[in-house]
Protein backbone atom coordinates (compact mmCIF):
# COMPACT_ATOMS: atom_id res chain seq x y z
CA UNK A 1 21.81 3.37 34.90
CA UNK A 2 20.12 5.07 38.05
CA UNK A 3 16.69 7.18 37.41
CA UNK A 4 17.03 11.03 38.92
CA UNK A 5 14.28 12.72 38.05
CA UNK A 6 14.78 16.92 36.15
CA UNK A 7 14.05 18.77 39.76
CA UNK A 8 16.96 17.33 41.55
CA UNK A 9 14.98 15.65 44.46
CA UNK A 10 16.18 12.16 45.77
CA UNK A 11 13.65 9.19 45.54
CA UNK A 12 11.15 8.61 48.15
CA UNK A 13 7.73 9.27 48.72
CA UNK A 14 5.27 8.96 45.62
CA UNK A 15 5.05 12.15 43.45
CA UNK A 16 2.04 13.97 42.56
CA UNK A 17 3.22 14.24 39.21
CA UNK A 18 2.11 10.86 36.41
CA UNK A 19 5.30 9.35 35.12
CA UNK A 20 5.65 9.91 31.21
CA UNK A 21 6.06 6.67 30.70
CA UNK A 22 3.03 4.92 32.51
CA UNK A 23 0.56 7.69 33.83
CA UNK A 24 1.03 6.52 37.14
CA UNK A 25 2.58 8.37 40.08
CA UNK A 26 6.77 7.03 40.59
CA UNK A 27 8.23 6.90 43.74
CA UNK A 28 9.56 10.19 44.04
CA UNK A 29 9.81 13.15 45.95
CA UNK A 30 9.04 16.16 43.49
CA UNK A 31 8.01 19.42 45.55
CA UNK A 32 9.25 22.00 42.98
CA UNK A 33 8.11 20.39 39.48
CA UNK A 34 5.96 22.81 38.17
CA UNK A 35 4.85 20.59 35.15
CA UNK A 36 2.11 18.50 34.27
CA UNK A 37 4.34 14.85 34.45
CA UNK A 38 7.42 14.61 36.39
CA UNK A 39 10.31 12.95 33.42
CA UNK A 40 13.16 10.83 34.63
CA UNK A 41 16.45 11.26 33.71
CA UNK A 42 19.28 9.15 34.00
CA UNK A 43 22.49 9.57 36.60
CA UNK A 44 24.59 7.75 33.50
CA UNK A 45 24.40 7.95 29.69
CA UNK A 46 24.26 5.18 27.32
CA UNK A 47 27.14 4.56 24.97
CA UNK A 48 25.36 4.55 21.06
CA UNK A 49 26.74 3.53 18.04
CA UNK A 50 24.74 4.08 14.91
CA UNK A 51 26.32 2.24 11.82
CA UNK A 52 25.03 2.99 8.33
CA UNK A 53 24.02 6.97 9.71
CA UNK A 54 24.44 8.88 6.52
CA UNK A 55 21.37 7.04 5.04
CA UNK A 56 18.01 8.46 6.01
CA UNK A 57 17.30 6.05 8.79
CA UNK A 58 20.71 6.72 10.13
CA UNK A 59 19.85 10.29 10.01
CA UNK A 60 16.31 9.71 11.84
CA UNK A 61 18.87 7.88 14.57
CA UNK A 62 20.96 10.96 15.34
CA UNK A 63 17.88 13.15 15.17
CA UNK A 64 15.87 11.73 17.58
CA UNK A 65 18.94 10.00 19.65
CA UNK A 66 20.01 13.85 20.09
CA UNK A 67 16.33 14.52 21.92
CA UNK A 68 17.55 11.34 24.35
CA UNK A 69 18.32 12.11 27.96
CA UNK A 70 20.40 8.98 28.31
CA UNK A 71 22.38 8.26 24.68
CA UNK A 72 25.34 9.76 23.55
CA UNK A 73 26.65 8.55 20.24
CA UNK A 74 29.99 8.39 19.99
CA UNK A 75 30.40 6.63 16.84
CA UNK A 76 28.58 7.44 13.56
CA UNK A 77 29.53 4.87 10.49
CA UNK A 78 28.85 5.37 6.58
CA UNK A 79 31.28 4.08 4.40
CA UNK A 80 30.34 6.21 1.32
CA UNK A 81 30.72 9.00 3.54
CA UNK A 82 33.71 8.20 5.56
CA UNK A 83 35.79 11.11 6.45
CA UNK A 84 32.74 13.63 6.05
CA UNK A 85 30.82 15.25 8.96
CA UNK A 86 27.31 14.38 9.68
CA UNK A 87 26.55 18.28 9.88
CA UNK A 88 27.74 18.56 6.50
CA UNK A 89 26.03 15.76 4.87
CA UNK A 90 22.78 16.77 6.98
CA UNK A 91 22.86 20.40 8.26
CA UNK A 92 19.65 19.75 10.31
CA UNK A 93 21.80 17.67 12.85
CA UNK A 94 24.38 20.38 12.83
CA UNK A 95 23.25 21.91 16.32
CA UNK A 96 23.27 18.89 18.00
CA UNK A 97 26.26 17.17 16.00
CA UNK A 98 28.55 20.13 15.21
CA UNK A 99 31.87 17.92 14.54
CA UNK A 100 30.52 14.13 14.49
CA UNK A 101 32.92 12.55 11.58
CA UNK A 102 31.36 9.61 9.66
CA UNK A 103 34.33 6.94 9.71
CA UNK A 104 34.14 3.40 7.68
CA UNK A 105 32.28 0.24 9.19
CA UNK A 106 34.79 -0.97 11.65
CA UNK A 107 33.44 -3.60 14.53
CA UNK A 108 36.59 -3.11 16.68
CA UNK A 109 35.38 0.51 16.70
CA UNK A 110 32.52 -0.50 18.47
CA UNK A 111 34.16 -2.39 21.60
CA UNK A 112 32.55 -1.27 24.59
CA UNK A 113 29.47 0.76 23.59
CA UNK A 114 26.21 -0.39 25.80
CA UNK A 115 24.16 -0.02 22.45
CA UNK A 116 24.67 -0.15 18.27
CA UNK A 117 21.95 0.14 16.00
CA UNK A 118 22.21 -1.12 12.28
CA UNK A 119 20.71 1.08 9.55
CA UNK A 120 22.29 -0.73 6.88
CA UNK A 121 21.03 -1.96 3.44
CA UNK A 122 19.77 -6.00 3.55
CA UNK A 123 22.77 -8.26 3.83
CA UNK A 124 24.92 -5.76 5.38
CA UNK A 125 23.96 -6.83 9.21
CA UNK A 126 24.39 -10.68 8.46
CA UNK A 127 28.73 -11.11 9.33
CA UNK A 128 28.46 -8.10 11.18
CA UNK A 129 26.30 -9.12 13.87
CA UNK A 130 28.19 -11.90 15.29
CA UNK A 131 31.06 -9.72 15.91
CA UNK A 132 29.59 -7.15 17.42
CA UNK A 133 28.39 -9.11 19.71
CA UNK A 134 31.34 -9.95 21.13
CA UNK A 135 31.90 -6.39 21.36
CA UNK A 136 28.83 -4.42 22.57
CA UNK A 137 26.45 -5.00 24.91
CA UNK A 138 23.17 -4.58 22.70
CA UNK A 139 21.95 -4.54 18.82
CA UNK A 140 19.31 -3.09 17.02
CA UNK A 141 18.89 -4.07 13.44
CA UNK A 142 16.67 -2.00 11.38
CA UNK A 143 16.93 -4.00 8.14
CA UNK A 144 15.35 -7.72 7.66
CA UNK A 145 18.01 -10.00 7.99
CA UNK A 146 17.34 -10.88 11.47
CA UNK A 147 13.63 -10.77 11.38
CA UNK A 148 12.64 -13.91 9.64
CA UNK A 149 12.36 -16.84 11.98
CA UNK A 150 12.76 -19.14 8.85
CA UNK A 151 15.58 -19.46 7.40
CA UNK A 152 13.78 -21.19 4.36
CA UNK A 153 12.38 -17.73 3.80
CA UNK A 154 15.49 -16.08 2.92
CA UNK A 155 16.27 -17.46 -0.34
CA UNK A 156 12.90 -17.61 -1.64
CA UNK A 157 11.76 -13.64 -0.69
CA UNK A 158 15.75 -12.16 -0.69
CA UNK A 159 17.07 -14.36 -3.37
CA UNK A 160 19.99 -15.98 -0.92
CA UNK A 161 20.74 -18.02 1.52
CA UNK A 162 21.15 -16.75 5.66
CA UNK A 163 24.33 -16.26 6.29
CA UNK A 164 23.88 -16.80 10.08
CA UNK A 165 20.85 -19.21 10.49
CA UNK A 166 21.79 -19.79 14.05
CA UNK A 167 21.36 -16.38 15.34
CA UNK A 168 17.68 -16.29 13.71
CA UNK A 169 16.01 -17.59 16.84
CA UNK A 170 17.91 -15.42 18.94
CA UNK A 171 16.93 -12.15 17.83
CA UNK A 172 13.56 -10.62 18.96
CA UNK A 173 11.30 -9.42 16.87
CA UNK A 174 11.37 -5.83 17.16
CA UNK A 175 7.40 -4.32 17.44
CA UNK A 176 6.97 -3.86 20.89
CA UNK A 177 2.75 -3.00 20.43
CA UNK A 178 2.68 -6.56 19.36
CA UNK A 179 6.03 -8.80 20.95
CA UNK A 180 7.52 -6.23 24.04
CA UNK A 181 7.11 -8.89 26.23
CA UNK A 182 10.59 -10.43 24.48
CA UNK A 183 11.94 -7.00 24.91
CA UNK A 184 13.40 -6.81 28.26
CA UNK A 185 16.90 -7.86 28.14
CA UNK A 186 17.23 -8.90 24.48
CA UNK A 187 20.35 -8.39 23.30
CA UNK A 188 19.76 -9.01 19.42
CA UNK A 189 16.55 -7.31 18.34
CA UNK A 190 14.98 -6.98 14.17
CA UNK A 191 13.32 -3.90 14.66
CA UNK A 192 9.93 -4.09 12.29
CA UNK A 193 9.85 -3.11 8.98
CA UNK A 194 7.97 -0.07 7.71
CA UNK A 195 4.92 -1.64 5.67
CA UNK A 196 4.89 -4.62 8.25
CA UNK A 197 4.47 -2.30 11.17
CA UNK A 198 1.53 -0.77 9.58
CA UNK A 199 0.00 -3.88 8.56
CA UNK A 200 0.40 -5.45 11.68
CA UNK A 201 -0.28 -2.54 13.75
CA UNK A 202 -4.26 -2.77 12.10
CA UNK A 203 -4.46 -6.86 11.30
CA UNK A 204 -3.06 -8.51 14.69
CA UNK A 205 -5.51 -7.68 17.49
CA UNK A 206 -8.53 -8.60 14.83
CA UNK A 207 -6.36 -11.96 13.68
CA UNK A 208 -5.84 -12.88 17.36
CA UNK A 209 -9.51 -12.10 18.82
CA UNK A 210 -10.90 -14.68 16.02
CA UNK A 211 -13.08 -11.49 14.74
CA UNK A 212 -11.23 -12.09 10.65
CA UNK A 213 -10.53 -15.01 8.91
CA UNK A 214 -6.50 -15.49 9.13
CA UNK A 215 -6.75 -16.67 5.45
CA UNK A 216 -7.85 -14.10 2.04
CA UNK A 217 -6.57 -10.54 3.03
CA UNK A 218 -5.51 -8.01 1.59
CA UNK A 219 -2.95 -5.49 2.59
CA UNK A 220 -3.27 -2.15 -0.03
CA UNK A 221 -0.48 0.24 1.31
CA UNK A 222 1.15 3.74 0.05
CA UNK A 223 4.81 4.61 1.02
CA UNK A 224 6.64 8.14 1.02
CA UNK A 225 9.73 8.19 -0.97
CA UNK A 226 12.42 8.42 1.40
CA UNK A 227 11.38 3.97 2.15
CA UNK A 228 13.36 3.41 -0.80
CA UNK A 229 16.49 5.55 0.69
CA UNK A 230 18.95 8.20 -0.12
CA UNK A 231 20.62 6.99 -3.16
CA UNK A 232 19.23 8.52 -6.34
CA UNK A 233 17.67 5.67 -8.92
CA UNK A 234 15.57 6.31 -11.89
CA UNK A 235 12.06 5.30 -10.27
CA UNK A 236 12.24 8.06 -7.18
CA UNK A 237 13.93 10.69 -8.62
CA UNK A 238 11.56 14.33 -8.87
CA UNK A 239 10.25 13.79 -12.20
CA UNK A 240 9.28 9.98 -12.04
CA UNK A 241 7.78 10.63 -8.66
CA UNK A 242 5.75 13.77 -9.28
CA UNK A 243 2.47 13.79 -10.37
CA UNK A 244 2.33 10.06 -10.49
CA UNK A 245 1.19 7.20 -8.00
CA UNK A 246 2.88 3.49 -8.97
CA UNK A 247 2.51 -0.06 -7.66
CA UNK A 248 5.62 -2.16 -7.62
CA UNK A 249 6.65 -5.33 -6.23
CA UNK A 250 3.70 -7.51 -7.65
CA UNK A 251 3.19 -10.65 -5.91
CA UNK A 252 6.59 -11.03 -4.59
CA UNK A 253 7.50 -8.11 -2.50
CA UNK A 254 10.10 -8.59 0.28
CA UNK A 255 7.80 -7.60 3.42
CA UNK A 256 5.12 -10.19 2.46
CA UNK A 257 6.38 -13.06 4.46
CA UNK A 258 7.16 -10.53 7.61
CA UNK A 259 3.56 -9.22 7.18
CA UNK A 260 2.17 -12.92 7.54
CA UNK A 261 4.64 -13.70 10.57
CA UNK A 262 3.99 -10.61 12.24
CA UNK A 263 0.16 -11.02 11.81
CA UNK A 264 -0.18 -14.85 12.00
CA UNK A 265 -2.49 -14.77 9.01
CA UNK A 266 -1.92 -15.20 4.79
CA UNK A 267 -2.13 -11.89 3.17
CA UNK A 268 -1.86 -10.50 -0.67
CA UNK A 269 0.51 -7.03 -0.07
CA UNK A 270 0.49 -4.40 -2.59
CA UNK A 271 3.22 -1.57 -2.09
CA UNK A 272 2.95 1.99 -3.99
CA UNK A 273 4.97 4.94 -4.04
CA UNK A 274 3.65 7.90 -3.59
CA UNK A 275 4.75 11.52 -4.31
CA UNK A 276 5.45 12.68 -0.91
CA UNK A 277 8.62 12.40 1.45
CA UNK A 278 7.86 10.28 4.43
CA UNK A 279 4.59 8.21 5.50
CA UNK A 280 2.86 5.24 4.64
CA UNK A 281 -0.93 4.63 4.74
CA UNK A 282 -1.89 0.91 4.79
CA UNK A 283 -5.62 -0.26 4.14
CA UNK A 284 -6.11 -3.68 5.49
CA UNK A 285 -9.05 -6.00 3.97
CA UNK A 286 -10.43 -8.87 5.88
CA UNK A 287 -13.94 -11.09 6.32
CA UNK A 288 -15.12 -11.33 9.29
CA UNK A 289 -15.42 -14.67 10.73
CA UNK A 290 -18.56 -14.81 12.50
CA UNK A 291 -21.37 -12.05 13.30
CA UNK A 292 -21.01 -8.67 12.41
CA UNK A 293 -18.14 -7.83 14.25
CA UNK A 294 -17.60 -4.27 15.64
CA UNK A 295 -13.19 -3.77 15.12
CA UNK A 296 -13.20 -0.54 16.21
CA UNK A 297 -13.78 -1.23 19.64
CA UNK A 298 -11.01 -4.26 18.87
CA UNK A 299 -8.46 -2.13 18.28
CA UNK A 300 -9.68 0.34 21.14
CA UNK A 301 -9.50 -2.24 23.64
CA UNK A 302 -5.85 -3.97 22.63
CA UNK A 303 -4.54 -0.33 22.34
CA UNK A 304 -5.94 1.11 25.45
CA UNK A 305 -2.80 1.10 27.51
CA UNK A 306 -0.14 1.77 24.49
CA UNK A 307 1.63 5.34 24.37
CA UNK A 308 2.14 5.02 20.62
CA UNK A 309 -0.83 4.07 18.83
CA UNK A 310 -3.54 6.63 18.32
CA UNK A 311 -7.34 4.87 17.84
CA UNK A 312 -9.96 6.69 16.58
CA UNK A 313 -13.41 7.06 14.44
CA UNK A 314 -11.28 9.70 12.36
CA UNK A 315 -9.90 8.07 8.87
CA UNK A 316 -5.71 8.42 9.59
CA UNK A 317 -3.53 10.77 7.57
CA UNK A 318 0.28 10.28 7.16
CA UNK A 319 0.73 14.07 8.11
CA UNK A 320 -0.61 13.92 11.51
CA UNK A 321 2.12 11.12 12.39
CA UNK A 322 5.01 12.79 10.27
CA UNK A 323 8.29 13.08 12.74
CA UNK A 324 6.19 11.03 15.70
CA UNK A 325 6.53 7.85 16.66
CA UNK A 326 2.83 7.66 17.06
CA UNK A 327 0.38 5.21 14.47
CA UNK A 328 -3.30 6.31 13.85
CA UNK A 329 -5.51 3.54 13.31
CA UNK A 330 -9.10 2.98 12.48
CA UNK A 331 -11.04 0.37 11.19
CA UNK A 332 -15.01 -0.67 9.62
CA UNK A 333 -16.87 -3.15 9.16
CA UNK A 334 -18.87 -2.75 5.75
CA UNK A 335 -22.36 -4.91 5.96
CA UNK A 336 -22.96 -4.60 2.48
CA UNK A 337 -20.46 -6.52 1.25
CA UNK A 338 -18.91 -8.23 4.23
CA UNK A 339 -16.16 -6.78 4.46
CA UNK A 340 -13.62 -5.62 7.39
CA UNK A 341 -11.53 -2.14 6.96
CA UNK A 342 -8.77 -1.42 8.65
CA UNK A 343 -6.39 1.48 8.21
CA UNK A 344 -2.91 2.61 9.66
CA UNK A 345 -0.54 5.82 9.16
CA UNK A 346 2.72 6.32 10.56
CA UNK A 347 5.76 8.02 9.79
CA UNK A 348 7.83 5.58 7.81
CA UNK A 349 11.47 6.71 8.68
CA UNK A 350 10.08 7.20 13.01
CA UNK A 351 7.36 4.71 13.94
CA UNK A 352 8.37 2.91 11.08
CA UNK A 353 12.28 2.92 11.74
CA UNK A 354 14.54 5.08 13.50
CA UNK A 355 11.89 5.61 16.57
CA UNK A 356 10.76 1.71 16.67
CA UNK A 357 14.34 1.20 17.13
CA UNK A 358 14.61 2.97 20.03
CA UNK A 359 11.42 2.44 21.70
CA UNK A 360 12.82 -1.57 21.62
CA UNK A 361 15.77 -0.38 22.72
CA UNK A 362 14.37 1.70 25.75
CA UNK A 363 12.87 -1.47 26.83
CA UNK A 364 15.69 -3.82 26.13
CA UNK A 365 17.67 -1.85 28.53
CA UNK A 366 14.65 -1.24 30.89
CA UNK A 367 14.49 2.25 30.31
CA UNK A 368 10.97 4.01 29.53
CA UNK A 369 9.48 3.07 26.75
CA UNK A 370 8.66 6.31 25.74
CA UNK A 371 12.05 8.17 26.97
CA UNK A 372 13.38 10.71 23.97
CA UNK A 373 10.32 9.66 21.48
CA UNK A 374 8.08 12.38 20.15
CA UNK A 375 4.36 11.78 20.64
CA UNK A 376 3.17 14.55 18.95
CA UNK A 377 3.67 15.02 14.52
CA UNK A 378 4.40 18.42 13.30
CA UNK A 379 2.52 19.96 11.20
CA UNK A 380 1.89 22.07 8.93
C-alpha cells in the first residue's frame, strides 16, 4: 500500500501541514490543502473480513471500518444471521452497507483477504485461527482465547483446556498504549479486553515507575450493557437492568488473570453492570510504595505522545468517550489514608473493542495508527 495524500500532490518536499498521525510535518508537497493537518490516503485498499459481524462488536467493525480510507470488507460472517443483510439487521450501517449479506463462518471464504478480524464469542477463534492463517495475511482476535500467554490459565479462569497452546506465544497482545512495539508486522494479534484495557490503561505506567506496590489492588469497574452482547438473557434485559446497579463475577471473573498480565501486578477485580448502553468506568486502588507520590504527572508523562488517551485533573465520564476510541484518565493520591486513585473511561464496544482492533491493525500493517479512528465522543 502506497501513501497519496487527499490534494492529489506527489511526494516531495515537507508539507506545512502536521500529519494526523504524528503532529509532525510528512514529506509531502501540499500547496492547495486548505486544512489544519494534511491526511494520507492510500493508492490501494485493504481486503477486510469481519467474522462474527452481526454481534455488537461486529457491528462497531463495519461502523467504523466504513469511516476507513484503506479497508473494504468484502466478507461479513454471522451464522445466526446467515442469509440476512447487515442493513437489515442494523439499519445504521445501511448507507454505507446497502446490500452486504451475512453468510455462515466459512475459512475458505476468507482466502486471500490482507486482513480478518474475529468478533466471536470465547472458544469460537481457537480451530479457526490456524486455518485462517493459511489463508489470510493478518488476524485480529477480539475475544480472549489468544490473549493468555499461559496456557495453565485457560482451564482454571475459562473452565477448559487451549485448544491451540502453540499459537499462544505467537499472538501479540493487542493494547498498543502499553505493547505497540510487538505491533509492527504481527500477524496474530488478541486485541485487549474491555475491563483489562481500562485497568491497564490507569495501573501500568504507576506499576512500572515503582510509584504502587504490584501486590493488594483493587480494580472497582462499571460496564454498559451492550459488554455482555446482543443476545437477550434474563440479567440484561430492560427491566433487570433499569433502575438497578449489580456486581457479578465475584472472585473469579474471566478478565482477572488478563488484568494482572497486562499490568504486571496482583489485583482483586470487581465487574458491575450498569444501566446504560456502552462505557465502562474503572477505579483503580493502589499504595504507594515509597513517598507521597504525585500519579498524575505519571500518567501525564507516559501518555504525552499517545493520540488516544486523554489525561487530565477532570474526574472521566463514560459519555465524553462514547463512539471514540479515546480513554480519559485521572488519578490521586489520598494522604489521609494512603491511598492511590486512579480512574479510566472508555467506550467499551470502540476503545474497548472494535476501535482497539483496528488501531493494532493500522500498525500491524504499518499504516497510521490513528487512520479511520474517531478522536472525538459524541455527545449529547
Amino acid at each position: 500500500m502506497v501513501p497519496r495524500f487527499a490534494c492529489g500532490e506527489p511526494d516531495g518536499e515537507p508539507c506545512d501541514f502536521p500529519s494526523l498521525s504524528t503532529g509532525q510535518a510528512v514529506g509531502h508537497t501540499c500547496m492547495t490543502m486548505q486544512k489544519s493537518v494534511c491526511c494520507p490516503i492510500m493508492s490501494e485498499s485493504c481486503r477486510v473480513g469481519v467474522f462474527g459481524a452481526s454481534g455488537f462488536a461486529g457491528a462497531e467493525l463495519l461502523r467504523l471500518a466504513a469511516g476507513h480510507p484503506v479497508f473494504e470488507v468484502v466478507l461479513a460472517t454471522a451464522d445466526s444471521q446467515a442469509g440476512g443483510r447487515a442493513a437489515d439487521l442494523y439499519p445504521s450501517l445501511a448507507a454505507a452497507y446497502p446490500d452486504l449479506p451475512f453468510t455462515a463462518v466459512d475459512p475458505d471464504a476468507a482466502e486471500g483477504l490482507d486482513l480478518v478480524f474475529l468478533a466471536l464469542p470465547h472458544g469460537a477463534s481457537q480451530d479457526l485461527v490456524p486455518e485462517l492463517r493459511k489463508r489470510v495475511g493478518a488476524i485480529v482476535d477480539l475475544a480472549a482465547d489468544f490473549r493468555l500467554k499461559d496456557p495453565a490459565l485457560y482451564p482454571v479462569w475459562y473452565g477448559e483446556q487451549h485448544h491451540h497452546p502453540e499459537l499462544l506465544d505467537e499472538a501479540v497482545f493487542g493494547l498498543p498504549e502499553l505493547f505497540g512495539d510487538e505491533l509492527p508486522g504481527a500477524t496474530l494479534i488478541a486485541a485487549a479486553g474491555c475491563y483489562p484495557t481500562a485497568a491497564a490503561l490507569a495501573l501500568s505506567p504507576l506499576v512500572r515507575s515503582g510509584l504502587v506496590e504490584p501486590s493488594g489492588i483493587v480494580v472497582d469497574a462499571a460496564s454498559g450493557v451492550s459488554g455482555a452482547g446482543r443476545a437477550a438473557r434474563a440479567h440484561t434485559h430492560f427491566n433487570a437492568v433499569d433502575e438497578d446497579f449489580t456486581a457479578y463475577g465475584l472472585l473469579d471473573h474471566r478478565h482477572t488473570p488478563e488484568i494482572e498480565q497486562a499490568t504486571g501486578a496482583s489485583v482483586i477485580f470487581t465487574p458491575h453492570l450498569a444501566p446504560m448502553n456502552r462505557g465502562i468506568l474503572a477505579t483503580c486502588y493502589a499504595r504507594p510504595a515509597g513517598r507521597a507520590p504525585d500519579p498524575l504527572a505519571v500518567l501525564s508523562d507516559f501518555y504525552r505522545e499517545e493520540p488516544f488517551v486523554v489525561v487530565s485533573d477532570r474526574s472521566p465520564s463514560t459519555k465524553a468517550t462514547l463512539g471514540s476510541n479515546c480513554a480519559h484518565l485521572t488519578a490521586r493520591y489520598d494522604g489521609r489514608t494512603g491511598w492511590v486513585i486512579a480512574i479510566a473511561a472508555l467506550d467499551n464496544l470502540t476503545k474497548g473493542a472494535a476501535g482497539q482492533a483496528i488501531q493494532c491493525a493500522n500498525l500491524a500493517l504499518d499504516l497510521p495508527e490513528t487512520l479511520g479512528l474517531p478522536i472525538v465522543g459524541v455527545y449529547p
